[in-house]
N, C-alpha and C. Protein backbone atom coordinates (compact mmCIF):
# COMPACT_ATOMS: atom_id res chain seq x y z
N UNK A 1 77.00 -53.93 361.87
CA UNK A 1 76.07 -55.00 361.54
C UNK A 1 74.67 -54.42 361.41
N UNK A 2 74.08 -54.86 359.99
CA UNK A 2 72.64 -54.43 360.39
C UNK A 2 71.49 -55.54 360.64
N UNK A 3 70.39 -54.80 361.39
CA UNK A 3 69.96 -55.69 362.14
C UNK A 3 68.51 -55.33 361.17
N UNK A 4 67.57 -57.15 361.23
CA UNK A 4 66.29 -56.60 360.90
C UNK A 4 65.30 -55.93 361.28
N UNK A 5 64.46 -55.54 360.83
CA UNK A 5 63.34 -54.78 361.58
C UNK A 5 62.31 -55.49 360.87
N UNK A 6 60.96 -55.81 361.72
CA UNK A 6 59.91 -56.47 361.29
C UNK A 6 58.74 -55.21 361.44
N UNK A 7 58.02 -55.50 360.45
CA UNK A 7 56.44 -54.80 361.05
C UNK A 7 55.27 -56.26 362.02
N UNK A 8 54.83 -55.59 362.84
CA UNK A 8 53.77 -56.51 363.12
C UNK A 8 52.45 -56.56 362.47
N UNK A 9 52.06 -57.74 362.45
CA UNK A 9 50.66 -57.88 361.21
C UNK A 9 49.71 -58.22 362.11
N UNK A 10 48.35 -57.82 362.07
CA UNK A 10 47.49 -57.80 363.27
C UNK A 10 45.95 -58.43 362.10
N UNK A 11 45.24 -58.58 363.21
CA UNK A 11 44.19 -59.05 362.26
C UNK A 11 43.75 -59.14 361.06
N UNK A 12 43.70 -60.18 360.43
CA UNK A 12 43.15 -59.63 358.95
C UNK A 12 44.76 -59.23 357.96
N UNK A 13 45.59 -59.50 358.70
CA UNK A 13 46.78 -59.16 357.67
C UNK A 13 47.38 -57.82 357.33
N UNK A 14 46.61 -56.92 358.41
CA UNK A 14 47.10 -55.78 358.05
C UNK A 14 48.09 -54.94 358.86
N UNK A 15 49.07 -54.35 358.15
CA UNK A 15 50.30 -53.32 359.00
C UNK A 15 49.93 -52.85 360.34
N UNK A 16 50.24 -52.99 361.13
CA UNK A 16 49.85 -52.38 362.05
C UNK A 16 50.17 -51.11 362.27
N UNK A 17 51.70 -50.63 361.26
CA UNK A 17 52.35 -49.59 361.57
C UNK A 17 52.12 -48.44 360.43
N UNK A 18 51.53 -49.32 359.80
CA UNK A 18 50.88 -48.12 358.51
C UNK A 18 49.52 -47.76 358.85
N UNK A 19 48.55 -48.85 359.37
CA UNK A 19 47.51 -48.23 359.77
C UNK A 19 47.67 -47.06 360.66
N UNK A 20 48.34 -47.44 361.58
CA UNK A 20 48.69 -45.84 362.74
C UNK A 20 49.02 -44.78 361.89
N UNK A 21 50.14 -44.71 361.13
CA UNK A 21 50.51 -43.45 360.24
C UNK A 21 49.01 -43.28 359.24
N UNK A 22 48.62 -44.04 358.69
CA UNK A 22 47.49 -43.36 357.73
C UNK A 22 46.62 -42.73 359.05
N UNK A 23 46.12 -43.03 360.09
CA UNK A 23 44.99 -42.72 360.80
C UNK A 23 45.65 -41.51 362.17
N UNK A 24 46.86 -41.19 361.52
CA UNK A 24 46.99 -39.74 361.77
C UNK A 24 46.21 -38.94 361.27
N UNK A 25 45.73 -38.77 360.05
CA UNK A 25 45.46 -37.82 358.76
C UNK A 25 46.02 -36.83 358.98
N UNK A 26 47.62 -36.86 358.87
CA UNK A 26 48.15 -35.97 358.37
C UNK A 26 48.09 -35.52 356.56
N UNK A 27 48.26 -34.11 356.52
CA UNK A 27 47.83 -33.63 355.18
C UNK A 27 49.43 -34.39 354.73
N UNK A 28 49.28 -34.13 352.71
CA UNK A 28 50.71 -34.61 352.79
C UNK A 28 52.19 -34.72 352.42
N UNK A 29 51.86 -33.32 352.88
CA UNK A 29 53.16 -32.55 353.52
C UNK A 29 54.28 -33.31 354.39
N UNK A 30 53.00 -33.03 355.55
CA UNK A 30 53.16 -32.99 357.28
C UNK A 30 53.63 -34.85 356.98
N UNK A 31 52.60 -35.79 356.48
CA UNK A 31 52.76 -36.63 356.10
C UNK A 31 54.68 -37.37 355.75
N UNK A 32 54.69 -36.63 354.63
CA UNK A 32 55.77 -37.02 354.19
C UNK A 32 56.85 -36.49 355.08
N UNK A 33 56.89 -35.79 355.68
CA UNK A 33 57.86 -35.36 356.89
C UNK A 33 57.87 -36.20 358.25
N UNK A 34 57.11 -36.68 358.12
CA UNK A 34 56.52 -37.75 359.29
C UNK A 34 57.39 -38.95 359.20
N UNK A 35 57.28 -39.23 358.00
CA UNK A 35 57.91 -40.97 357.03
C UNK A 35 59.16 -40.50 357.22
N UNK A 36 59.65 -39.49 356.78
CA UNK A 36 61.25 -38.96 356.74
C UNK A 36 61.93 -39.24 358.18
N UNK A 37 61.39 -38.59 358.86
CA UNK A 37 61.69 -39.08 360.46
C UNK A 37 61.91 -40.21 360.73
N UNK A 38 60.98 -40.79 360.34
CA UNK A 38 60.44 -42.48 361.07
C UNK A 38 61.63 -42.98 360.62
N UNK A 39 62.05 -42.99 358.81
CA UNK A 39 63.07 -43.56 358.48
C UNK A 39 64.18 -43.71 358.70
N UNK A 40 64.30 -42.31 359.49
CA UNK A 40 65.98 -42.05 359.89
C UNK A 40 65.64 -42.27 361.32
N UNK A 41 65.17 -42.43 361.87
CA UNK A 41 65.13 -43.25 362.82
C UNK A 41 65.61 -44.52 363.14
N UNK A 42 64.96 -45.30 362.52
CA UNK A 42 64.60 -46.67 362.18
C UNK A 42 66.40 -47.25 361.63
N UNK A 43 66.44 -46.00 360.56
CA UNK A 43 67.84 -46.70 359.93
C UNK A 43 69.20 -46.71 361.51
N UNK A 44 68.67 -45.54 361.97
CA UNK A 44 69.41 -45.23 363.22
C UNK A 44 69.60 -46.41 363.94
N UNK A 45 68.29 -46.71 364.73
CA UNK A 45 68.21 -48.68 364.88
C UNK A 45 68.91 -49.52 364.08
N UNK A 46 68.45 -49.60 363.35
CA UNK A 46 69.51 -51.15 362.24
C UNK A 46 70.72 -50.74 362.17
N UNK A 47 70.98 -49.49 362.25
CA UNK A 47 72.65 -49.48 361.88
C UNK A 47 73.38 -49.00 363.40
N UNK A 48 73.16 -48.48 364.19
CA UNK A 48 73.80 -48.02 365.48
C UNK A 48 73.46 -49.53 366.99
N UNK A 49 72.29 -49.52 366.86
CA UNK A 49 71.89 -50.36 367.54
C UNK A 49 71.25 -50.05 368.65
N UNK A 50 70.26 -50.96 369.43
CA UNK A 50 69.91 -50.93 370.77
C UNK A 50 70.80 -49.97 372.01
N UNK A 51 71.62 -50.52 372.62
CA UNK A 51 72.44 -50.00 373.68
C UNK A 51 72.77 -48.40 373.41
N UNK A 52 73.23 -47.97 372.19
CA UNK A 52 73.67 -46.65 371.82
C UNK A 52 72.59 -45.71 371.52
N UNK A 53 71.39 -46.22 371.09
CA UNK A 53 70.30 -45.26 371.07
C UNK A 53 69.89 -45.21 372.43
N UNK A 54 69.38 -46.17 373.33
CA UNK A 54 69.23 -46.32 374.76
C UNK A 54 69.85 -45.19 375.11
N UNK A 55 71.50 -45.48 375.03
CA UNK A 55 72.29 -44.01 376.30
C UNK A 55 71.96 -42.76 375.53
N UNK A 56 71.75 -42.49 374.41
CA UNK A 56 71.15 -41.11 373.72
C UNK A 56 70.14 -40.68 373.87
N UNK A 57 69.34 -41.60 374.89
CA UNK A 57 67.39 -41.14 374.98
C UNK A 57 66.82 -40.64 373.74
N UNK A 58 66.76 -41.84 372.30
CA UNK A 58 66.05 -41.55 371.32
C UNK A 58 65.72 -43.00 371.25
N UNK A 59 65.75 -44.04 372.39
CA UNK A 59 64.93 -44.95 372.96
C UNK A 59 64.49 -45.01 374.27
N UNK A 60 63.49 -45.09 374.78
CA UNK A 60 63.51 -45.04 376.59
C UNK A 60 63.00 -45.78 376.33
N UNK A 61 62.51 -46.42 378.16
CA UNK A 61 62.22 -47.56 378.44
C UNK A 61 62.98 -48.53 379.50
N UNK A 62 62.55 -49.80 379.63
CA UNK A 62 61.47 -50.14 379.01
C UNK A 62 60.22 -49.60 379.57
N UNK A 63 59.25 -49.22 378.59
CA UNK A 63 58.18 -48.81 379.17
C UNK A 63 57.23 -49.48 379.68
N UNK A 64 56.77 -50.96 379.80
CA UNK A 64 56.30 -52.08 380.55
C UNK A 64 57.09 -53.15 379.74
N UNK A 65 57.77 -54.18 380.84
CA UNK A 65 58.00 -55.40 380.32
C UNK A 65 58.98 -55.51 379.49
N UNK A 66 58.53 -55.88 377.81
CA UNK A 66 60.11 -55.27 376.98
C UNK A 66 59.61 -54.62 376.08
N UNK A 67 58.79 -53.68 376.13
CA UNK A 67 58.46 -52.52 375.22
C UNK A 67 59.25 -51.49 375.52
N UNK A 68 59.61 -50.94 374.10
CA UNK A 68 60.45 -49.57 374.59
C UNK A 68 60.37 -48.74 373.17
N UNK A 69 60.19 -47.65 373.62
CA UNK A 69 59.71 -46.70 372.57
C UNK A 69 60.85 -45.63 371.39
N UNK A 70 60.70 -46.12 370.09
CA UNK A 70 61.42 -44.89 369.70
C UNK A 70 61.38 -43.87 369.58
N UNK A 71 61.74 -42.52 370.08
CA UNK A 71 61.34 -41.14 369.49
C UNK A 71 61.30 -41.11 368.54
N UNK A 72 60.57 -40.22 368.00
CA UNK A 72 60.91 -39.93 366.37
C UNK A 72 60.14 -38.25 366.76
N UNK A 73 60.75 -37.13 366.73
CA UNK A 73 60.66 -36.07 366.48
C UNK A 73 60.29 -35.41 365.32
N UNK A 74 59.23 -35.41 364.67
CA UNK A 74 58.87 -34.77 363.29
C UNK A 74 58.21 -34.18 363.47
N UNK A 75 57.04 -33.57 362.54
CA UNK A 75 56.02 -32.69 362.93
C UNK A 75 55.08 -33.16 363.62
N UNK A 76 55.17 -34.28 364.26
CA UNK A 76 53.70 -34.30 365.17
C UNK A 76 55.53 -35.79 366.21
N UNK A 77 55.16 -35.76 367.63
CA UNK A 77 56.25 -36.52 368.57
C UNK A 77 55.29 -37.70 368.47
N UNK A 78 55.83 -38.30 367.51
CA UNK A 78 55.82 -39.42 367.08
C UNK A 78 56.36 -40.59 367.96
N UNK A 79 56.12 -41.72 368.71
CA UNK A 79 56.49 -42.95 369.03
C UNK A 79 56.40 -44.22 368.23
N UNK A 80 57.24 -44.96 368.55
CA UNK A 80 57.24 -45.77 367.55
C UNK A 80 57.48 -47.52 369.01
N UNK A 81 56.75 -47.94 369.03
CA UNK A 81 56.77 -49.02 369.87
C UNK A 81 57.31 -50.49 369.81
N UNK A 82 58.08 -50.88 370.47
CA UNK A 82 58.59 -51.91 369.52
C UNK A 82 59.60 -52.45 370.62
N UNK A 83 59.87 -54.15 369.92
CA UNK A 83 60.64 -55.20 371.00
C UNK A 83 62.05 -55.79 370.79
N UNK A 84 62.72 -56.06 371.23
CA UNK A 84 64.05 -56.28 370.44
C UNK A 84 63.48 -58.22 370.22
N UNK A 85 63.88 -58.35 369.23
CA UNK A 85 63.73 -59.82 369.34
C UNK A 85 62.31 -60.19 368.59
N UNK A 86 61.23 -60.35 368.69
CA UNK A 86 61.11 -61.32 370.08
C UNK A 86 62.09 -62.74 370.00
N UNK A 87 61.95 -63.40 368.81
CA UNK A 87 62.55 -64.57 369.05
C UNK A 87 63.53 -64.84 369.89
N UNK A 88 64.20 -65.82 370.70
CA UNK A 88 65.06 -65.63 371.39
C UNK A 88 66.80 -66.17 369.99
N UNK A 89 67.96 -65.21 370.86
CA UNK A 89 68.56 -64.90 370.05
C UNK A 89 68.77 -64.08 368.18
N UNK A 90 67.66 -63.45 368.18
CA UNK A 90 67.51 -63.33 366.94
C UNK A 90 67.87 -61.87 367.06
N UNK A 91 68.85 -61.31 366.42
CA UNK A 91 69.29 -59.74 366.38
C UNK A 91 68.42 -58.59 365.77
N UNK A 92 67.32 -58.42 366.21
CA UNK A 92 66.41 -57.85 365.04
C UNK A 92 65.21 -57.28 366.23
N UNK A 93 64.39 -56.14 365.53
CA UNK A 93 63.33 -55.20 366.27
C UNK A 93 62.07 -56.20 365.52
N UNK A 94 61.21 -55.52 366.53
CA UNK A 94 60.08 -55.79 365.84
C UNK A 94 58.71 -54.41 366.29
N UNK A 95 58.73 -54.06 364.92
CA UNK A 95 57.47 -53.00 365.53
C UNK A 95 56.34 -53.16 365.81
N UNK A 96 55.67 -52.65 367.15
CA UNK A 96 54.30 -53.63 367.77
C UNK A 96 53.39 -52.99 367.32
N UNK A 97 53.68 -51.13 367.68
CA UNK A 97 52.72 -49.91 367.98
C UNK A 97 53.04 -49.07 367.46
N UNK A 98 51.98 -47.82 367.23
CA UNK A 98 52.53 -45.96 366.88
C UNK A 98 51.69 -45.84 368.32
N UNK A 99 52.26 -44.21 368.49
CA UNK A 99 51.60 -43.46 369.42
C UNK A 99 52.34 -42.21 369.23
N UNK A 100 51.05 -41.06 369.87
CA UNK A 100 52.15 -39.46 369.54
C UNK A 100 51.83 -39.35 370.78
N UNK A 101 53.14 -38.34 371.21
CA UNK A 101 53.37 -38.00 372.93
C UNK A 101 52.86 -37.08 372.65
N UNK A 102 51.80 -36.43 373.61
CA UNK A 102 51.04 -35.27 373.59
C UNK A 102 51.05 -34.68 375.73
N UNK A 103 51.86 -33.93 375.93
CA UNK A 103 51.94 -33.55 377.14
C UNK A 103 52.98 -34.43 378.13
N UNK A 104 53.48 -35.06 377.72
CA UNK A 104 54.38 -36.41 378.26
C UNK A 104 53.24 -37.21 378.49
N UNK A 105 52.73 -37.38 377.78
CA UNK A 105 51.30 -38.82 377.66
C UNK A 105 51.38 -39.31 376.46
N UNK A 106 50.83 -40.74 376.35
CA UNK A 106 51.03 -41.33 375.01
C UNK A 106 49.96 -41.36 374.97
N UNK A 107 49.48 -41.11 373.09
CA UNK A 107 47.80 -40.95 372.71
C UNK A 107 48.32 -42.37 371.61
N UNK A 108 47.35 -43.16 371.45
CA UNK A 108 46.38 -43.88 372.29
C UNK A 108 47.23 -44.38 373.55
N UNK A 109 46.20 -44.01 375.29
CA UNK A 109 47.01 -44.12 376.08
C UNK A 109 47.43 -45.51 376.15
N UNK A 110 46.45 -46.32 375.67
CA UNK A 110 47.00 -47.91 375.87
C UNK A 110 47.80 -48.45 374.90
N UNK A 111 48.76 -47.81 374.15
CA UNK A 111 49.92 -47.97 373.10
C UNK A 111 50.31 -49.48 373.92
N UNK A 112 51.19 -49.02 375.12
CA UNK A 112 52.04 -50.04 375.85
C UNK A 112 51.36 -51.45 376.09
N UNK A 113 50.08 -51.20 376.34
CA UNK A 113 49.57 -52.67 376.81
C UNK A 113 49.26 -53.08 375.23
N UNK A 114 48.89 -52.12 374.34
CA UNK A 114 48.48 -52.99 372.57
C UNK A 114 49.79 -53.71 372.22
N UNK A 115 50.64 -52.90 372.42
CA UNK A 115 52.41 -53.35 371.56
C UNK A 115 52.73 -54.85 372.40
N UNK A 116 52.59 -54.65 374.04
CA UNK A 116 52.81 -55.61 374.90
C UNK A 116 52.16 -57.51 373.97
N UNK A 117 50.82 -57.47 374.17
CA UNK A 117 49.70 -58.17 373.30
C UNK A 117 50.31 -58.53 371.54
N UNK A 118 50.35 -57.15 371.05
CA UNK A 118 51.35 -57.81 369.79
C UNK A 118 52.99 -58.50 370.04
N UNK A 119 53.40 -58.22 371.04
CA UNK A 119 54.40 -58.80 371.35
C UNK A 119 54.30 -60.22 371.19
N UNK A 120 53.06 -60.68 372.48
CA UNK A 120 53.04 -62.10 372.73
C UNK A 120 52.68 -62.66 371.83
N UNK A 121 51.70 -61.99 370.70
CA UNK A 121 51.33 -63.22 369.34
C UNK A 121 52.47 -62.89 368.41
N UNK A 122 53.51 -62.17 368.51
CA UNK A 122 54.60 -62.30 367.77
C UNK A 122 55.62 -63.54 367.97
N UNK A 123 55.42 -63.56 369.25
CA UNK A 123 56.31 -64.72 369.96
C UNK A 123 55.08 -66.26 369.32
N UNK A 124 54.29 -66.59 369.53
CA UNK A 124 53.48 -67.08 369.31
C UNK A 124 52.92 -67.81 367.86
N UNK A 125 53.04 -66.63 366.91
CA UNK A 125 53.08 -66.73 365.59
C UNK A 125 54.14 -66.06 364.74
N UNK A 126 55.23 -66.51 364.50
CA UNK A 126 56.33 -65.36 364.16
C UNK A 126 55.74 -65.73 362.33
N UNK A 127 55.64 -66.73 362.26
CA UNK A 127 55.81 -66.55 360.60
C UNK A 127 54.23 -65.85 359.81
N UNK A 128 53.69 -65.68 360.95
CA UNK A 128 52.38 -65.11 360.43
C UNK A 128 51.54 -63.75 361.14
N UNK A 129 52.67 -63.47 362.27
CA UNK A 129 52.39 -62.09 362.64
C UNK A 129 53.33 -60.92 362.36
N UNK A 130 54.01 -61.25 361.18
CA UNK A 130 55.34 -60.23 361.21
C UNK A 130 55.50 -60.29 360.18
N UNK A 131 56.33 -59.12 359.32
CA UNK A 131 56.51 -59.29 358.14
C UNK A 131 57.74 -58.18 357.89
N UNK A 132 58.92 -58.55 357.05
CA UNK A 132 60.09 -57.29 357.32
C UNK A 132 59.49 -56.14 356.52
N UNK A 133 60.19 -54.98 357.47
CA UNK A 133 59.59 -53.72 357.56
C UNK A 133 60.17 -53.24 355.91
N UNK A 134 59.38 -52.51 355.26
CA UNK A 134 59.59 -51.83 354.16
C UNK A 134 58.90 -50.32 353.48
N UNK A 135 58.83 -49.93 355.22
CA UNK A 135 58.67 -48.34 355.31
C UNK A 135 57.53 -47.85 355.11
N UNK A 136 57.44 -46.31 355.65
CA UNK A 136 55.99 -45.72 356.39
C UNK A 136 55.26 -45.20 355.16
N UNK A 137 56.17 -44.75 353.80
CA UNK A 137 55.75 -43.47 352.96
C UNK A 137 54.83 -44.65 352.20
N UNK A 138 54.01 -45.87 352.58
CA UNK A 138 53.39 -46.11 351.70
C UNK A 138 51.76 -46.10 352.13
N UNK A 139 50.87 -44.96 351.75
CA UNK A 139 49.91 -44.71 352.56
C UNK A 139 48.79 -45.11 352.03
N UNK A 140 48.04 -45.43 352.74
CA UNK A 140 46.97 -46.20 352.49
C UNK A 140 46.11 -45.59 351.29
N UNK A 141 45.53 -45.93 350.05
CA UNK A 141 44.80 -45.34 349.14
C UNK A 141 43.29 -44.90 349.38
């Protein structure tokens, strides 16, 4: 079964999950190797699921509350932050946050409490804080 994945939309209407990838400034190379990851990641999620990435630790967590982070291993250790749900019963992710693990620390350190916050106005506003995900390689001009 595949499951949806949402991006979260934050002030002003904008990606939250593309802004993080553009404001890497990765060159774009490094860039496009970045998106490659994320994707097979992500597809990893929609098509394997929650529980099976969990026992593989290419999700941990939860890291506060119901945030829980995806690895994504590319050229820079990429996180990818994100909630199952939120709606209740609804089979589907929703991405809150980016963050890169730098030392077993997450940069920006307050990833968890931002994603947490997009969580609750996801729950809050679903038809106007979310929008289905349709991938990283599209970078800001």
């Amino acid at each position: 079964m595949e499951r949806r994945i949402w991006n979260f939309i934050g002030a002003g209407g904008h990606d939250v999950m593309l802004e993080w990838a553009d404001a890497l400034h990765l060159d774009p190379g490094v860039r496009a190797k970045l998106d490659g990851a994320l994707e097979g990641a992500l597809d990893r999620l929609r098509r394997q699921g929650f529980d099976i990435l969990l026992h593989t630790n290419a999700v941990a967590g939860p890291i506060m509350n119901d945030i829980y982070a995806l690895r994504v291993n590319g050229p820079v250790a990429a996180r990818v932050l994100f909630c199952r749900g939120p709606l209740p019963g609804e089979d589907a992710f929703t991405l809150l946050a980016g963050a890169v693990e730098q030392g077993r620390k997450l940069s920006p350190a307050d990833a968890p409490e931002n994603a947490a916050r997009n969580r609750e106005l996801a729950l809050k506003e679903p038809a106007h804080r979310r929008k289905l995900y349709d991938g990283f390689g599209k970078a800001a001009d």
